[in-house]
PDB file of N, CA and C in Angstrom:
ATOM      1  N   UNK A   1      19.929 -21.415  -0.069  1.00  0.00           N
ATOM      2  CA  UNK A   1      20.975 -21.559  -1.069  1.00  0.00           C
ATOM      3  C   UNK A   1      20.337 -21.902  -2.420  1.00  0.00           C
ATOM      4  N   UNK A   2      20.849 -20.936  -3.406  1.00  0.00           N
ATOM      5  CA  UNK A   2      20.210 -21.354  -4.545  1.00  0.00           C
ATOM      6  C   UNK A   2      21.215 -22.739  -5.803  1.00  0.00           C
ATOM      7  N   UNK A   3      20.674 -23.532  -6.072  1.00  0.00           N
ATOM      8  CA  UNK A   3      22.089 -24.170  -6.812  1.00  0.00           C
ATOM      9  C   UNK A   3      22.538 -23.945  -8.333  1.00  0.00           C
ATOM     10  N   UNK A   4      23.899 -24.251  -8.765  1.00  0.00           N
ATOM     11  CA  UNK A   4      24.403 -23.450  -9.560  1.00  0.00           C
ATOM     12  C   UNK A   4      23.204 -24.508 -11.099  1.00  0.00           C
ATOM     13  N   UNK A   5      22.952 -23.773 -11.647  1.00  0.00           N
ATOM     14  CA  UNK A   5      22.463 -24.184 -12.926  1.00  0.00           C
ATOM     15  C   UNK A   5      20.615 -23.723 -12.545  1.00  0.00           C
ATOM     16  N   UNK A   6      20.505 -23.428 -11.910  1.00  0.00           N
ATOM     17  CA  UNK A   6      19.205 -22.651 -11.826  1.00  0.00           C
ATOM     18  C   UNK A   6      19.013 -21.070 -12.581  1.00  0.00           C
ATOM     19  N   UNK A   7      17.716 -21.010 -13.295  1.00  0.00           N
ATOM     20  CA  UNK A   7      17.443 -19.704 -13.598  1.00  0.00           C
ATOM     21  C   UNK A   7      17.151 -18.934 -12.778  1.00  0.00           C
ATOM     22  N   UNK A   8      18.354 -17.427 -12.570  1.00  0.00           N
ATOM     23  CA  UNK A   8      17.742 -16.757 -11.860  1.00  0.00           C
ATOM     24  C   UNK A   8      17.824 -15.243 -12.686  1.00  0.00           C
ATOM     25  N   UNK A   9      17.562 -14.274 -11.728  1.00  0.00           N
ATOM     26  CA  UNK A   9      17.804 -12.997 -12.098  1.00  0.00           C
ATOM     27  C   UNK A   9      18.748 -12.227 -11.170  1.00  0.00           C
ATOM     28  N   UNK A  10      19.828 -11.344 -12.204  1.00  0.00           N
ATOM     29  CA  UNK A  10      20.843 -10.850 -11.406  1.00  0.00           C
ATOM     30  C   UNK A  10      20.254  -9.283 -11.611  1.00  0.00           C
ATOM     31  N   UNK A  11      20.998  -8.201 -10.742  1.00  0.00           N
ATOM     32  CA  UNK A  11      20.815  -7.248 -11.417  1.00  0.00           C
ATOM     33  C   UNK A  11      22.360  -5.826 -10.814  1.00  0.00           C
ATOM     34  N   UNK A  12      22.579  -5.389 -11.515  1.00  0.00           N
ATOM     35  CA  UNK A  12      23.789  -4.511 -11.536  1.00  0.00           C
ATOM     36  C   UNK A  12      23.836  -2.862 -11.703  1.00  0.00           C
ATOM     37  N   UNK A  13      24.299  -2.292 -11.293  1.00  0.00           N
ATOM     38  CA  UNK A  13      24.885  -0.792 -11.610  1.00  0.00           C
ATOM     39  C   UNK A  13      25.434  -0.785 -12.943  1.00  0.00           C
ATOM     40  N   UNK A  14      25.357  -0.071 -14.137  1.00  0.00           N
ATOM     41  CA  UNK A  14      26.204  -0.045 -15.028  1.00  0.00           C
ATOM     42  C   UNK A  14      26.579   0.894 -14.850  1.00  0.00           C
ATOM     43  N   UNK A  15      25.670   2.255 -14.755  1.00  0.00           N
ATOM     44  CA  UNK A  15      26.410   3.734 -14.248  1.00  0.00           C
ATOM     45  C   UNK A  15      25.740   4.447 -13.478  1.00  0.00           C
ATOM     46  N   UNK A  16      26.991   4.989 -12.594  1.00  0.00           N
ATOM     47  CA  UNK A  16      26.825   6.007 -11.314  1.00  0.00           C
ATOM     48  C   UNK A  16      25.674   6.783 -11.870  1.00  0.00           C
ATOM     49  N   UNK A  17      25.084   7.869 -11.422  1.00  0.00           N
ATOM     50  CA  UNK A  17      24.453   9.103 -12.012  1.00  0.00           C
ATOM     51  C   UNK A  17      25.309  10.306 -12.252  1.00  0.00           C
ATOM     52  N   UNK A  18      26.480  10.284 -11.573  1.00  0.00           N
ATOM     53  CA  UNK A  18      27.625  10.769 -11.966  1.00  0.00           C
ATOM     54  C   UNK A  18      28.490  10.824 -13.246  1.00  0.00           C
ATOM     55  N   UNK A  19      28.646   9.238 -13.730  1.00  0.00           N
ATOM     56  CA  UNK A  19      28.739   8.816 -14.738  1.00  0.00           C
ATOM     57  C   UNK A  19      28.036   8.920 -15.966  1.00  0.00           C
ATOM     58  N   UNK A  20      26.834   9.506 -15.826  1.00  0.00           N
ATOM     59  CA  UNK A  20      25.666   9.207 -16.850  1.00  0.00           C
ATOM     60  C   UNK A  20      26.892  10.458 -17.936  1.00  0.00           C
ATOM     61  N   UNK A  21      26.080  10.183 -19.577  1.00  0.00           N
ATOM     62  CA  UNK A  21      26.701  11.321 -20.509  1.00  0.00           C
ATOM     63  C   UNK A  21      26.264  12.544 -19.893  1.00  0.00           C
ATOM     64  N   UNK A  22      27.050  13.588 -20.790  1.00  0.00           N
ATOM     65  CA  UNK A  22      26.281  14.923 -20.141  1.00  0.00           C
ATOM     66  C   UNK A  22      24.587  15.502 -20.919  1.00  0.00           C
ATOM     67  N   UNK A  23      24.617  14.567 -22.157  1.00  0.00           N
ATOM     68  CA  UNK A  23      23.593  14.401 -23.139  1.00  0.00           C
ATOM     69  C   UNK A  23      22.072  13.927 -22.612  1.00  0.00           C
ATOM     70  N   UNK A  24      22.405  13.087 -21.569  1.00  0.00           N
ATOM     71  CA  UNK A  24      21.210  12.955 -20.855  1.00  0.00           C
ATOM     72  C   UNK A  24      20.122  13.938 -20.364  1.00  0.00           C
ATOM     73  N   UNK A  25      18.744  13.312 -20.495  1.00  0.00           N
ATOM     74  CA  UNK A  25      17.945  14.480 -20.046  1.00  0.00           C
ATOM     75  C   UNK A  25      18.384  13.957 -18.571  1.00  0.00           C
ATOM     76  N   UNK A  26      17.928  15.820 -17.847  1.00  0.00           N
ATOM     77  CA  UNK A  26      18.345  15.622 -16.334  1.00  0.00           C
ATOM     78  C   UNK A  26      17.475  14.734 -15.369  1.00  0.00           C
ATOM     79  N   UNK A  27      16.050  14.898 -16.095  1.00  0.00           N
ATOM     80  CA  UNK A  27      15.800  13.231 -14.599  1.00  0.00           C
ATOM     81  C   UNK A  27      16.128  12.160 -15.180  1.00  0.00           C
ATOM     82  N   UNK A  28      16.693  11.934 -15.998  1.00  0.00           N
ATOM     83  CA  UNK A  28      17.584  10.057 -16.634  1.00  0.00           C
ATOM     84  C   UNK A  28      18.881  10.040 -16.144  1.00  0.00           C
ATOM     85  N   UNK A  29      19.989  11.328 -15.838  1.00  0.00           N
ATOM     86  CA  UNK A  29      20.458  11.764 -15.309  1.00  0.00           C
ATOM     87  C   UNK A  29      20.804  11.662 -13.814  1.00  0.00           C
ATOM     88  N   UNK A  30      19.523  11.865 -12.785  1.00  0.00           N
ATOM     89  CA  UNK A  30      19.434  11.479 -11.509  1.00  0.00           C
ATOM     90  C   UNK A  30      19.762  10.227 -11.690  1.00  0.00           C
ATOM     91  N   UNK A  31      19.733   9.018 -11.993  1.00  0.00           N
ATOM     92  CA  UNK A  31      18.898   7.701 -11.430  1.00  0.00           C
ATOM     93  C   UNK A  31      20.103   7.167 -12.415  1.00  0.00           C
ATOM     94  N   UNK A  32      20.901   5.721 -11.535  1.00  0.00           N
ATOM     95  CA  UNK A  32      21.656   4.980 -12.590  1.00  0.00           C
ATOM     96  C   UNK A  32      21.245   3.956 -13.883  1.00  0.00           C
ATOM     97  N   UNK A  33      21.767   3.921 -14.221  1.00  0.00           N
ATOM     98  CA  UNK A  33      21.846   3.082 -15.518  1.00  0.00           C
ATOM     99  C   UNK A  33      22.227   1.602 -14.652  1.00  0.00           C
ATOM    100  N   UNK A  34      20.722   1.020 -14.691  1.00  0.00           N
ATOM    101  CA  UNK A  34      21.024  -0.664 -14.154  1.00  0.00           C
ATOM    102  C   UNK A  34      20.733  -1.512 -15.187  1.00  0.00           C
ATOM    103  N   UNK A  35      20.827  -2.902 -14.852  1.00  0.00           N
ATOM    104  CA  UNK A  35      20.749  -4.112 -15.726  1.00  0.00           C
ATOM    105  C   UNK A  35      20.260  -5.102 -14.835  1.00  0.00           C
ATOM    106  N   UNK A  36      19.281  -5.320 -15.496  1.00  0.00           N
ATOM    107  CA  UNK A  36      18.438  -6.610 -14.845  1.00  0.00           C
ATOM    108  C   UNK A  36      18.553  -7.738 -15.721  1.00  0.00           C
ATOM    109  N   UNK A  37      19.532  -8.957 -15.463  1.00  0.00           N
ATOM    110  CA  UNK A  37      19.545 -10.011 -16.681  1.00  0.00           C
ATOM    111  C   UNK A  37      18.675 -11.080 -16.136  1.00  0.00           C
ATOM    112  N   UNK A  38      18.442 -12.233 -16.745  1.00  0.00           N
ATOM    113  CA  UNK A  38      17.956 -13.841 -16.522  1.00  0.00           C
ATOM    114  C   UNK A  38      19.340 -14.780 -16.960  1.00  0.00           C
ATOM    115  N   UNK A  39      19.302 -15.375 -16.628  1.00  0.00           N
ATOM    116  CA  UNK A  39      20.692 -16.567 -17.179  1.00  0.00           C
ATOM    117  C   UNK A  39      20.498 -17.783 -15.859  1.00  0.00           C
ATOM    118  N   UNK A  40      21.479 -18.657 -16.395  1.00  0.00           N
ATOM    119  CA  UNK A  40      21.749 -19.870 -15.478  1.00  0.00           C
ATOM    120  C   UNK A  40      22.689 -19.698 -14.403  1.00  0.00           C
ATOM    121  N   UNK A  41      22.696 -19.862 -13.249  1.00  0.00           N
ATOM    122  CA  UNK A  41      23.600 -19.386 -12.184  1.00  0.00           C
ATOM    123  C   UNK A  41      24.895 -20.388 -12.631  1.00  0.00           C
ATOM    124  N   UNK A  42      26.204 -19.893 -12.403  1.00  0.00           N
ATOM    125  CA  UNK A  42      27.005 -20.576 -12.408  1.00  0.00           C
ATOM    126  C   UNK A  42      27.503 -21.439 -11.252  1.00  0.00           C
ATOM    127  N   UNK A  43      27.326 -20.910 -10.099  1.00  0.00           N
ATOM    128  CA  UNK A  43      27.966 -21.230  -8.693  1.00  0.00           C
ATOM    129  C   UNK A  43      27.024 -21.571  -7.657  1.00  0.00           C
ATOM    130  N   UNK A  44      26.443 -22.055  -6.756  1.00  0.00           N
ATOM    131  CA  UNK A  44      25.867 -21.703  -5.707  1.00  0.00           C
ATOM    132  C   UNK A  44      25.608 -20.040  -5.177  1.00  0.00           C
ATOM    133  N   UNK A  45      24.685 -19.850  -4.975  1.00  0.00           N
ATOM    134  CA  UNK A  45      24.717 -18.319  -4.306  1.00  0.00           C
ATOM    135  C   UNK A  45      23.197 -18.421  -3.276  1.00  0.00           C
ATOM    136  N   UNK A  46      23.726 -17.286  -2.729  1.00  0.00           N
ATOM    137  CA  UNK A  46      22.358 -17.273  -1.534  1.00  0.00           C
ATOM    138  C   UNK A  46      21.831 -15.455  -2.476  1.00  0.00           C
ATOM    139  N   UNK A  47      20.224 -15.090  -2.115  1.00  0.00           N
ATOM    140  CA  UNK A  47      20.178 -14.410  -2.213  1.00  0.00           C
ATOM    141  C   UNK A  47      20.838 -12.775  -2.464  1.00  0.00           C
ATOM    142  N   UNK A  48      20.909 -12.215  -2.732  1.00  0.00           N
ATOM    143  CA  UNK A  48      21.313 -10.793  -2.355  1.00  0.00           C
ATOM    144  C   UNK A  48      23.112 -11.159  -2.637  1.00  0.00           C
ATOM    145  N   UNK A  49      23.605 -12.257  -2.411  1.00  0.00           N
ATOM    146  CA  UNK A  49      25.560 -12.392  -2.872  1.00  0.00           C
ATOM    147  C   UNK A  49      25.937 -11.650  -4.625  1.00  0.00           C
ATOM    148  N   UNK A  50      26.496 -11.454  -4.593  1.00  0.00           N
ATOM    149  CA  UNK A  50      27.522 -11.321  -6.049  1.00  0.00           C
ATOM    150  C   UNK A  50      27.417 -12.991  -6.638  1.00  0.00           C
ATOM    151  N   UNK A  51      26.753 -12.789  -8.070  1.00  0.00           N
ATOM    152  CA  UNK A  51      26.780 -14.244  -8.319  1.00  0.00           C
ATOM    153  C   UNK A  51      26.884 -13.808 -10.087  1.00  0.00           C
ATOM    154  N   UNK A  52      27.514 -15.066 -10.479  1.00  0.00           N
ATOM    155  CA  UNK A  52      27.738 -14.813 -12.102  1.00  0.00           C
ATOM    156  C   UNK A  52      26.121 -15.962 -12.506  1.00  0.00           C
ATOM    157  N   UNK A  53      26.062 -15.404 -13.577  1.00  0.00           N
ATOM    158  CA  UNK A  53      24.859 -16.562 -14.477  1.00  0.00           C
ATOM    159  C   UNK A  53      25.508 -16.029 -15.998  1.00  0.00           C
ATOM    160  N   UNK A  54      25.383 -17.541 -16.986  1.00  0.00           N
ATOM    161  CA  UNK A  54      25.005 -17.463 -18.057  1.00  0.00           C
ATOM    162  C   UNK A  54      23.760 -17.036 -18.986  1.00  0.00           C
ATOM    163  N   UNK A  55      23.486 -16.026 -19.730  1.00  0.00           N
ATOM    164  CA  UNK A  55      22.782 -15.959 -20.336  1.00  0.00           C
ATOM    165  C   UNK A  55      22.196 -17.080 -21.663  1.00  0.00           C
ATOM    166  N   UNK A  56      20.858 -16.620 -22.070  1.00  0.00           N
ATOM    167  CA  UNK A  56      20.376 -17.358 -22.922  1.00  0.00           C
ATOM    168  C   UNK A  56      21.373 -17.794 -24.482  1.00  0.00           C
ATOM    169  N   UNK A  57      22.045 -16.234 -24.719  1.00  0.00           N
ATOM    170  CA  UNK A  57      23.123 -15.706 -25.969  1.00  0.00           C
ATOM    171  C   UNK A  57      24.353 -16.348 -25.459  1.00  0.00           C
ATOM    172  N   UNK A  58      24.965 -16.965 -24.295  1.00  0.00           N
ATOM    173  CA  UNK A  58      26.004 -16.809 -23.843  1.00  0.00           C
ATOM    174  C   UNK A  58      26.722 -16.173 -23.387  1.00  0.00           C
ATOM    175  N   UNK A  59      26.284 -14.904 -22.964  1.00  0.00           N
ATOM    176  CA  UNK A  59      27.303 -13.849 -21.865  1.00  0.00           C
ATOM    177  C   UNK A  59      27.570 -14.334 -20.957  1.00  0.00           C
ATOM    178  N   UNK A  60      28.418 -14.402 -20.118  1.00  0.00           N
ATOM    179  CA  UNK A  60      28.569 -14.506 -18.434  1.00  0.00           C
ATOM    180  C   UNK A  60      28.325 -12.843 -17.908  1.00  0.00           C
ATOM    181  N   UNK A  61      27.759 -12.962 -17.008  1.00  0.00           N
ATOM    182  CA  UNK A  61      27.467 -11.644 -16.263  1.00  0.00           C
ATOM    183  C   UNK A  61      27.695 -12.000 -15.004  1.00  0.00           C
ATOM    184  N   UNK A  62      27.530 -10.642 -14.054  1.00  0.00           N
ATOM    185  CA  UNK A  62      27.694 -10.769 -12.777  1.00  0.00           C
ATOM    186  C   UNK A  62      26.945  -9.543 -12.215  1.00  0.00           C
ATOM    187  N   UNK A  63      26.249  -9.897 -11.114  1.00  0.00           N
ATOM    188  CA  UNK A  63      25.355  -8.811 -10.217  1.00  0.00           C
ATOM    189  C   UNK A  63      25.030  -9.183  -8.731  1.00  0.00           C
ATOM    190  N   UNK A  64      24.207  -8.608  -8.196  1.00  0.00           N
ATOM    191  CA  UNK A  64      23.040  -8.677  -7.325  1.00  0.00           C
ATOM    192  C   UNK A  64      22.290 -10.368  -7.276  1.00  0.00           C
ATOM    193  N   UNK A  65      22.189 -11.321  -6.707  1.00  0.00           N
ATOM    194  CA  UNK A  65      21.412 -12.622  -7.425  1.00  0.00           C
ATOM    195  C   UNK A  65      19.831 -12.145  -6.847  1.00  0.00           C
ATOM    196  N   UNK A  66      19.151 -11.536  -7.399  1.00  0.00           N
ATOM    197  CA  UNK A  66      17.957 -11.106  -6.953  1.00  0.00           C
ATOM    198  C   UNK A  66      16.708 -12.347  -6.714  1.00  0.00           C
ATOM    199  N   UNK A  67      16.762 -13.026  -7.660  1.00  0.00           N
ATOM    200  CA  UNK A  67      15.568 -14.208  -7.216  1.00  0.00           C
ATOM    201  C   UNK A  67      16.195 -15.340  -8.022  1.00  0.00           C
ATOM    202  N   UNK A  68      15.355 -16.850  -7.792  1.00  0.00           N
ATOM    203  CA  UNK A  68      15.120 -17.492  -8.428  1.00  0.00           C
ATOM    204  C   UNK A  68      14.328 -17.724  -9.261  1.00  0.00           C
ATOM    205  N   UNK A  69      14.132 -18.497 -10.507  1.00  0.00           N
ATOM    206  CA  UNK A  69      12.960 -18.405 -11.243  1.00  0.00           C
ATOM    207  C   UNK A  69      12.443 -17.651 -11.242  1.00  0.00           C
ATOM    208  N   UNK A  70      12.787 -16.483 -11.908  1.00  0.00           N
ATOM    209  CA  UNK A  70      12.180 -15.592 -11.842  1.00  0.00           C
ATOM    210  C   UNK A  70      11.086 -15.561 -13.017  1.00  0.00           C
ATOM    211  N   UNK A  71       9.662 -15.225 -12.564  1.00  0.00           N
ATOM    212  CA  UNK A  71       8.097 -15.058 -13.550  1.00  0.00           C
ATOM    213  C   UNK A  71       8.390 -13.552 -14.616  1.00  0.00           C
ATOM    214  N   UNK A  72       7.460 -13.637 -15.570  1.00  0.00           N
ATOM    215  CA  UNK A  72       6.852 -12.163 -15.984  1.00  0.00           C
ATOM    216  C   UNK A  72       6.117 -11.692 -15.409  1.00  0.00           C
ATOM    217  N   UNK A  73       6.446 -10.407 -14.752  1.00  0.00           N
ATOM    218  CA  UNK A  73       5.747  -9.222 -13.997  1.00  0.00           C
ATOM    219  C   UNK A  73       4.767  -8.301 -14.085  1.00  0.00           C
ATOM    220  N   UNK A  74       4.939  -8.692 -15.808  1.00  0.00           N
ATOM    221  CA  UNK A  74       4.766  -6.978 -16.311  1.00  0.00           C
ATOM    222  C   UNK A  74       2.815  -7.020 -16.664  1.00  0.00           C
ATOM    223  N   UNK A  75       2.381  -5.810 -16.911  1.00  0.00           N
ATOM    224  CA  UNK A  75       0.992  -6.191 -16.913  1.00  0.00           C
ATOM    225  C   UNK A  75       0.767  -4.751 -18.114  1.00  0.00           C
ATOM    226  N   UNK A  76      -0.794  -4.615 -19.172  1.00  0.00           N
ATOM    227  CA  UNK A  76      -1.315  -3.575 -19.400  1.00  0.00           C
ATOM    228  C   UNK A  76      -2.070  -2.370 -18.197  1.00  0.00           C
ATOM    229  N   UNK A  77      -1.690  -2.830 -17.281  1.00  0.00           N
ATOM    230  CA  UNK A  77      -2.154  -1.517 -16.655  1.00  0.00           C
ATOM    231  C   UNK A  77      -3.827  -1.938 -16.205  1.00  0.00           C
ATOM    232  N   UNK A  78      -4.365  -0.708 -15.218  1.00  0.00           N
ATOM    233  CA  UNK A  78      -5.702  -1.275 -14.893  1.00  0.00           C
ATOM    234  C   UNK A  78      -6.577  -0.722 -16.063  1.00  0.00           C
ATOM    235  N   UNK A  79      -7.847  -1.264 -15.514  1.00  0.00           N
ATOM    236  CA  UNK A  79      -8.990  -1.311 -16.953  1.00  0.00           C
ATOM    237  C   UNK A  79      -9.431   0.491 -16.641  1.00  0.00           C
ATOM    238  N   UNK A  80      -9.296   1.070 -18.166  1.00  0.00           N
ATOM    239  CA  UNK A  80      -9.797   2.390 -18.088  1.00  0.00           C
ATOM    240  C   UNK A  80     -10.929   2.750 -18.614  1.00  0.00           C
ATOM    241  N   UNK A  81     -11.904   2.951 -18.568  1.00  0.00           N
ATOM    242  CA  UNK A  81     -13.441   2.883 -19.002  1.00  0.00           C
ATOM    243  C   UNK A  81     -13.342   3.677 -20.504  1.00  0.00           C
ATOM    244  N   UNK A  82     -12.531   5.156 -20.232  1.00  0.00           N
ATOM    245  CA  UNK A  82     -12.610   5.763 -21.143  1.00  0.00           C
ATOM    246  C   UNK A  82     -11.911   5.342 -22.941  1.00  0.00           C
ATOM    247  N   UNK A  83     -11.029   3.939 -22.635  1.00  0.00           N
ATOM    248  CA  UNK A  83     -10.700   3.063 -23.500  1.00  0.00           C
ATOM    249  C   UNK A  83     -11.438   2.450 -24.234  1.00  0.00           C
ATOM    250  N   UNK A  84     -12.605   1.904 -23.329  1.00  0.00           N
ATOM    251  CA  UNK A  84     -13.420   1.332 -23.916  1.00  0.00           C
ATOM    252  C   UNK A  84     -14.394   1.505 -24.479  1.00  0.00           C
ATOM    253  N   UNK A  85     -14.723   3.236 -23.990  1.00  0.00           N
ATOM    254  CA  UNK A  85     -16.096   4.400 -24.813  1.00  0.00           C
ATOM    255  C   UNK A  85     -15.295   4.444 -26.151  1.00  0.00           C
ATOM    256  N   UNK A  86     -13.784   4.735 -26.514  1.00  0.00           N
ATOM    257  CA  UNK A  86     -13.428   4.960 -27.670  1.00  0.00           C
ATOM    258  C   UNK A  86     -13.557   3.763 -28.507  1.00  0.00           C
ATOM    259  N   UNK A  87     -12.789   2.604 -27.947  1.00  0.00           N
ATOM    260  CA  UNK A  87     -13.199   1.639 -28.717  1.00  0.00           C
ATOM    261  C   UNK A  87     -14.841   1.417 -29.256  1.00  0.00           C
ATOM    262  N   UNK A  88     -15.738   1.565 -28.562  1.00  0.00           N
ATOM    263  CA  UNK A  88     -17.575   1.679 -28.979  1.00  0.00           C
ATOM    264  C   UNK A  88     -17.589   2.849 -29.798  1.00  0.00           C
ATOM    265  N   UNK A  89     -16.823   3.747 -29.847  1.00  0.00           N
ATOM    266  CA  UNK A  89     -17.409   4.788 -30.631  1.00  0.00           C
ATOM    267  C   UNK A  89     -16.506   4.423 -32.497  1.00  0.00           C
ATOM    268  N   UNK A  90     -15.196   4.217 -32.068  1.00  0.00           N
ATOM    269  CA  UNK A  90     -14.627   3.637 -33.325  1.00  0.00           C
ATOM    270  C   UNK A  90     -15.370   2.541 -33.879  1.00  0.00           C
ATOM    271  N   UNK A  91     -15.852   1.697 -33.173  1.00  0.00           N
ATOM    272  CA  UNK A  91     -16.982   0.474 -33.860  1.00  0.00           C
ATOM    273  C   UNK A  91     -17.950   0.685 -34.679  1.00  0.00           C
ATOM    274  N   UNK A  92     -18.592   1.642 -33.739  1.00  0.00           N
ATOM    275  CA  UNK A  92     -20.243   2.595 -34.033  1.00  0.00           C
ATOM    276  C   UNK A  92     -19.819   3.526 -35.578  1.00  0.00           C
ATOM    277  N   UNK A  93     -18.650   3.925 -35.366  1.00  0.00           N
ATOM    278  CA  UNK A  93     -18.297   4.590 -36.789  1.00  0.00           C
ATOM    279  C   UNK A  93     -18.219   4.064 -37.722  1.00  0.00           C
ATOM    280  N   UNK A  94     -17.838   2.545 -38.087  1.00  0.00           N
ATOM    281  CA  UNK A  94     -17.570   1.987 -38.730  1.00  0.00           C
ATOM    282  C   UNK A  94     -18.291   0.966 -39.282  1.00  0.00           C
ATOM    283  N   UNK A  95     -19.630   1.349 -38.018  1.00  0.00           N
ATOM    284  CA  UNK A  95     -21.164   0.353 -38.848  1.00  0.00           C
ATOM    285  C   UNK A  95     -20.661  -1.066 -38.296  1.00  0.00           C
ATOM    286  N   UNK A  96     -20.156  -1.291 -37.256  1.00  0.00           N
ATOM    287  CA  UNK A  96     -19.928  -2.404 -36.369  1.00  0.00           C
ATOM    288  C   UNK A  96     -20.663  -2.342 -34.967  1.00  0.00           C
ATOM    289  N   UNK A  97     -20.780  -3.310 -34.543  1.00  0.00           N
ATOM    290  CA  UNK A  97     -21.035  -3.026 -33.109  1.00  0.00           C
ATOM    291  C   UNK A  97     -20.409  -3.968 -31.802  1.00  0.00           C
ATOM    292  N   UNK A  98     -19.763  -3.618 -30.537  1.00  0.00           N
ATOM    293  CA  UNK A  98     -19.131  -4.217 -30.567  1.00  0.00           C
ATOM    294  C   UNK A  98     -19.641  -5.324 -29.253  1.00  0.00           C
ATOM    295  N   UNK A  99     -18.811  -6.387 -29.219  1.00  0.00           N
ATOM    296  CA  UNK A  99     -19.171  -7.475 -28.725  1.00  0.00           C
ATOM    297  C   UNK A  99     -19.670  -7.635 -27.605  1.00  0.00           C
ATOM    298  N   UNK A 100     -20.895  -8.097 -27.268  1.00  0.00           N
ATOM    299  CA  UNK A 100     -21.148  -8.149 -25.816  1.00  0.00           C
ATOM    300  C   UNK A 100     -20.786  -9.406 -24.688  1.00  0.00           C
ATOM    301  N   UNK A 101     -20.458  -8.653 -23.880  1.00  0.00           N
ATOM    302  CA  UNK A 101     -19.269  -9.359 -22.897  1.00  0.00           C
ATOM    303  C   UNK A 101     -20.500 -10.681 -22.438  1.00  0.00           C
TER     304      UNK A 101
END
């Protein structure tokens, strides 16, 4: 049970793929239009229930209660070598050289 005033993350359907405009490109098209928010739970909820949270702005929303506390996920991606030949060669152009690790 998660308790009400905890940060969590909800997340929702906004539109079917049915629903999407007809303006859409067709693979944005396939796939719905969701919403992943953060806010303060209002109620008790267990995982996976229909649960409302307040947002940071003040919305009330309602979704999916996907986690608690939820972290940042997100990352640059893995290390690409060929990133780093350009970066040495932009250096080298510029009468720099660049830092050794």
């Amino acid at each position: 049970m998660i308790k009400k005033g905890t940060w969590v993350q909800l997340h929702s359907v906004i539109l079917k793929p049915k629903e999407r405009a007809p303006q859409v490109p067709g693979d944005t098209a396939k796939v719905p239009l969701e919403q992943w928010v953060k806010g303060r739970l209002m109620e008790d909820a267990e995982v996976g229930q229909t649960a409302r949270a307040a947002t940071r702005t003040g919305r009330l929303v309602t979704g999916a209660l996907v986690k608690a506390n939820p972290g940042f996920e997100h990352g640059f991606g893995a290390f690409v070598p060929e990133l780093l030949a350009a970066q040495e060669s932009i250096l080298k152009a510029a009468g720099e050289e660049a830092p050794d690790a």
